[in-house]
C-alpha atoms as a PDB file:
ATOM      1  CA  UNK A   1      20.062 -24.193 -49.998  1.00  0.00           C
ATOM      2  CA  UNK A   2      21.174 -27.513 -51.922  1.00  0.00           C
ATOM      3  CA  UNK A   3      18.305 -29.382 -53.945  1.00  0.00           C
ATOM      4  CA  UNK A   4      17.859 -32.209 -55.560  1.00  0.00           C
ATOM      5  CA  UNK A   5      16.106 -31.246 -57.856  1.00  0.00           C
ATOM      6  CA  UNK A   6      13.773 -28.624 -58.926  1.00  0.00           C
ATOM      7  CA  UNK A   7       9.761 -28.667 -58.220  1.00  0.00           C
ATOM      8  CA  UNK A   8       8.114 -31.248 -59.633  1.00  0.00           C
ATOM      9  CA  UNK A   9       4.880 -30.385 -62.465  1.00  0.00           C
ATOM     10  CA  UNK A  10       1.624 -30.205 -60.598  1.00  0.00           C
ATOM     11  CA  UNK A  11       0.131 -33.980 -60.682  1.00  0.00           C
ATOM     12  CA  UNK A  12      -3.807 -34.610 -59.925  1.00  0.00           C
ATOM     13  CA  UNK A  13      -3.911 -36.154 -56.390  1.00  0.00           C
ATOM     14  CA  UNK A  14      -4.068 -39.856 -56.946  1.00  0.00           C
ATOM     15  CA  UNK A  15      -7.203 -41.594 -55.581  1.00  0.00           C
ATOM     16  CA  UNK A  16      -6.581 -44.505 -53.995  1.00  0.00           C
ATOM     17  CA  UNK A  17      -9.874 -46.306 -54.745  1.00  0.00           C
ATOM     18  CA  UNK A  18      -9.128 -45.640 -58.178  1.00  0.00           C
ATOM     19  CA  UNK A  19      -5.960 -47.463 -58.148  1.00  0.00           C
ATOM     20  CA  UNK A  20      -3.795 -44.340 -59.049  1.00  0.00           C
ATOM     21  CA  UNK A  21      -0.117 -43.590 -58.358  1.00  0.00           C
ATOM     22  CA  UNK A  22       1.646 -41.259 -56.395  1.00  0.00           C
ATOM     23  CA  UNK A  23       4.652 -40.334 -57.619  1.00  0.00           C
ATOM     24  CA  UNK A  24       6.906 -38.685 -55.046  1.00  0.00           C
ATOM     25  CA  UNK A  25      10.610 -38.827 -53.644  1.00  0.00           C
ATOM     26  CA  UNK A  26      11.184 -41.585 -51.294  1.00  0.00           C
ATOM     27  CA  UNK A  27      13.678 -39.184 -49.336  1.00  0.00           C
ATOM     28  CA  UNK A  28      13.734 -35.842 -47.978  1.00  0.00           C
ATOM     29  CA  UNK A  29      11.512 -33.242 -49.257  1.00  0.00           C
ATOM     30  CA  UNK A  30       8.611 -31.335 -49.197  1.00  0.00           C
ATOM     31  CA  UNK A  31       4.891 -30.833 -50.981  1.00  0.00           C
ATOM     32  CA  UNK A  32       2.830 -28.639 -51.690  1.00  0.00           C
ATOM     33  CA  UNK A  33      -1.097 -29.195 -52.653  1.00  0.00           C
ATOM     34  CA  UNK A  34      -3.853 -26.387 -54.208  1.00  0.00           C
ATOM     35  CA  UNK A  35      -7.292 -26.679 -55.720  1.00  0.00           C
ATOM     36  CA  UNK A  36      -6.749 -27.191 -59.509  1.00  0.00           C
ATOM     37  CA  UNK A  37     -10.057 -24.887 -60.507  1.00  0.00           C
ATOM     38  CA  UNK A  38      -9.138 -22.457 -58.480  1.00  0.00           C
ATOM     39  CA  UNK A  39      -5.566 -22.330 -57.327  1.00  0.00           C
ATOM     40  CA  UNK A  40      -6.040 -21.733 -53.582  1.00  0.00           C
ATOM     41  CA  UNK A  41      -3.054 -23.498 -51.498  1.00  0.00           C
ATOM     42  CA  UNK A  42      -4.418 -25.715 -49.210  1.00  0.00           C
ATOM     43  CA  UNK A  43      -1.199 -26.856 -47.619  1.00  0.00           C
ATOM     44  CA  UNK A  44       2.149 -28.118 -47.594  1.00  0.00           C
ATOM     45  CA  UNK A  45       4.820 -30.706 -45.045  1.00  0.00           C
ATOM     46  CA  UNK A  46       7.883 -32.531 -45.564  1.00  0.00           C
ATOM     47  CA  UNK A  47       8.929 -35.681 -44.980  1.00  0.00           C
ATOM     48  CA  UNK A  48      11.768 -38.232 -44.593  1.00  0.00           C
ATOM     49  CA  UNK A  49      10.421 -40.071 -47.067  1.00  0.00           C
ATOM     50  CA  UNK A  50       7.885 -37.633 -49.149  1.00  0.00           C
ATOM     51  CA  UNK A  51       6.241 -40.646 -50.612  1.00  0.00           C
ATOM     52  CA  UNK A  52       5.030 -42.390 -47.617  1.00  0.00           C
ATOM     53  CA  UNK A  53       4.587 -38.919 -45.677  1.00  0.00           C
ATOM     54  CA  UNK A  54       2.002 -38.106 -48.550  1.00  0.00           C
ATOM     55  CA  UNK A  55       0.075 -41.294 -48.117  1.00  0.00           C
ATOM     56  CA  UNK A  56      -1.132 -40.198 -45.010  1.00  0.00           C
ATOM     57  CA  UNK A  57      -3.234 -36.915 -46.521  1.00  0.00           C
ATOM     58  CA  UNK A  58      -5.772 -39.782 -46.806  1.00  0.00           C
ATOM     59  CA  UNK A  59      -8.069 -41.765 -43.751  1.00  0.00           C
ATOM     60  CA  UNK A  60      -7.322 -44.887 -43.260  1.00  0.00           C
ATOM     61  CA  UNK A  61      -7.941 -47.178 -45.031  1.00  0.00           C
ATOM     62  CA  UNK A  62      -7.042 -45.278 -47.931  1.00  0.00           C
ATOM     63  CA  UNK A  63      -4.030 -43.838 -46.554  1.00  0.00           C
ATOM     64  CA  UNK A  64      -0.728 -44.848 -44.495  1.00  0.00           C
ATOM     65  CA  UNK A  65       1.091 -43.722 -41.555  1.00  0.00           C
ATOM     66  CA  UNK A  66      -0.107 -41.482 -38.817  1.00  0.00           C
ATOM     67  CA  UNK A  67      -1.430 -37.938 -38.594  1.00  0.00           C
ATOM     68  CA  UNK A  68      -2.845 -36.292 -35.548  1.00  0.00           C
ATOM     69  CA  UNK A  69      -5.152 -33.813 -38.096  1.00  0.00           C
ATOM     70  CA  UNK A  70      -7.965 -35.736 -39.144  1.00  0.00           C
ATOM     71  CA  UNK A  71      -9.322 -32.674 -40.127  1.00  0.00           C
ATOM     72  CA  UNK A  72      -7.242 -32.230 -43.320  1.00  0.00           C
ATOM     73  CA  UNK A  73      -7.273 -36.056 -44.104  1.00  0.00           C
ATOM     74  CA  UNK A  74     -11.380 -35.577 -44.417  1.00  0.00           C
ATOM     75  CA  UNK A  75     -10.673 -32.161 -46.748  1.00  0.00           C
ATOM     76  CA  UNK A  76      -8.165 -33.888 -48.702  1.00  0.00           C
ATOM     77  CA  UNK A  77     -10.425 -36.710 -49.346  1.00  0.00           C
ATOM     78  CA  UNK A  78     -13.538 -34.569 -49.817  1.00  0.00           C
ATOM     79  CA  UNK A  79     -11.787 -32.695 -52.478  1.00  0.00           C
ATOM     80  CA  UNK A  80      -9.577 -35.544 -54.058  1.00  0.00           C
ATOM     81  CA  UNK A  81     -10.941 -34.903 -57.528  1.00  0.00           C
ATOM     82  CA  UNK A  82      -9.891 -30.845 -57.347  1.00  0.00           C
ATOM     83  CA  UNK A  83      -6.365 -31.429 -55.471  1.00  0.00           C
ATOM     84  CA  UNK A  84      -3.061 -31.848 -57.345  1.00  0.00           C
ATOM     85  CA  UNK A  85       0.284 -31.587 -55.359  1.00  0.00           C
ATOM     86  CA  UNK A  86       3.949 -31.248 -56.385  1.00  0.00           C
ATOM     87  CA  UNK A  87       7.076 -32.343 -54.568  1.00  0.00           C
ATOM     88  CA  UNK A  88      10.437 -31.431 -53.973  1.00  0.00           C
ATOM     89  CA  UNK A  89      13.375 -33.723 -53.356  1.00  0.00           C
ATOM     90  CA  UNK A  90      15.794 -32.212 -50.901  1.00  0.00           C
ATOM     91  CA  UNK A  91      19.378 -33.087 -50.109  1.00  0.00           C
ATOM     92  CA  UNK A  92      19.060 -33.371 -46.289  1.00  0.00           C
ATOM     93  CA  UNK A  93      16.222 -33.660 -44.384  1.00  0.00           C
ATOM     94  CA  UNK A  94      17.644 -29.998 -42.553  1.00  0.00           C
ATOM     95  CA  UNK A  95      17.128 -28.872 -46.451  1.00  0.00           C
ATOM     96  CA  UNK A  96      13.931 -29.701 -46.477  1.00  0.00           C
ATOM     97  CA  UNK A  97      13.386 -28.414 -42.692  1.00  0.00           C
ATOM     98  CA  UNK A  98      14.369 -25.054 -45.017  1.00  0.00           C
ATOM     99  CA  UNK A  99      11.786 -24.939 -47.342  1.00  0.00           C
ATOM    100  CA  UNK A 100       9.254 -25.847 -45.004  1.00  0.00           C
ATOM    101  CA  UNK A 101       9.464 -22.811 -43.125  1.00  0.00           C
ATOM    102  CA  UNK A 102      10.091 -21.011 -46.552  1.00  0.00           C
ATOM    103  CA  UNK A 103       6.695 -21.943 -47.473  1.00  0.00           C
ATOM    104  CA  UNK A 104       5.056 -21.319 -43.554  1.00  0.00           C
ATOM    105  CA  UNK A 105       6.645 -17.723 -44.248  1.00  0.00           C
ATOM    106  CA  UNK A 106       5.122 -17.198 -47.503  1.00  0.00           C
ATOM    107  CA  UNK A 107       1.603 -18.164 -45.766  1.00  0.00           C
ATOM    108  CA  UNK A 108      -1.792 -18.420 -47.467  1.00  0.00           C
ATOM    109  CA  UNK A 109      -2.747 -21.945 -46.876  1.00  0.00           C
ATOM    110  CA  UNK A 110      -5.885 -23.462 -46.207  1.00  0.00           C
ATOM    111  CA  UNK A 111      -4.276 -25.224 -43.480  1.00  0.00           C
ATOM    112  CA  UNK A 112      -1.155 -23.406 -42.552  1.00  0.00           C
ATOM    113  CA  UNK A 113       0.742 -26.530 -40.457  1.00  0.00           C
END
């Protein structure tokens, strides 16, 4: 499978009402977020553009886009100040397709789609 690059460093979560940054590929690729204390995955997507996908882990107003789950939206927010994430930029968006089911294969998430 053909990569970008490799896995980004794990990067606290950035809170939007503190005015932090999310720094994430604005194409194809996946991410991945766990508890920092503790380790546990919570869970993982892809997106055409990573960055903007990412935004909407958050309620709005805090975050962008749509998602149906509202469910992990409220977790992720809950939890903002134990949640880091990393990214992975992907060639294709079928590339990151890849590694998406790579990491629904591997299992273990809190929330496993």
């Amino acid at each position: 499978m053909k990569r970008d690059t490799d896995w980004s460093e794990w990067r606290s979560f950035p809170d939007p009402r503190q005015q932090a940054y999310l720094y994430a590929p604005f194409g194809p690729g996946v991410y991945e977020l766990r508890h920092r204390s503790t380790g546990e995955l919570i869970l993982f997507g892809r997106g055409k553009n990573v960055a903007y996908r990412m935004s909407s882990l958050l309620p709005q107003p805090l975050g962008q886009g749509h998602r149906d789950n509202k469910e992990k939206q409220a977790y992720v927010l809950e939890h903002i100040d134990d949640v880091e994430y990393r990214t992975l930029a992907c060639t294709s968006d079928e590339a990151a397709i890849d590694v998406e089911n790579e990491l629904k294969a591997r299992g273990g998430y809190r929330f496993p789609t």
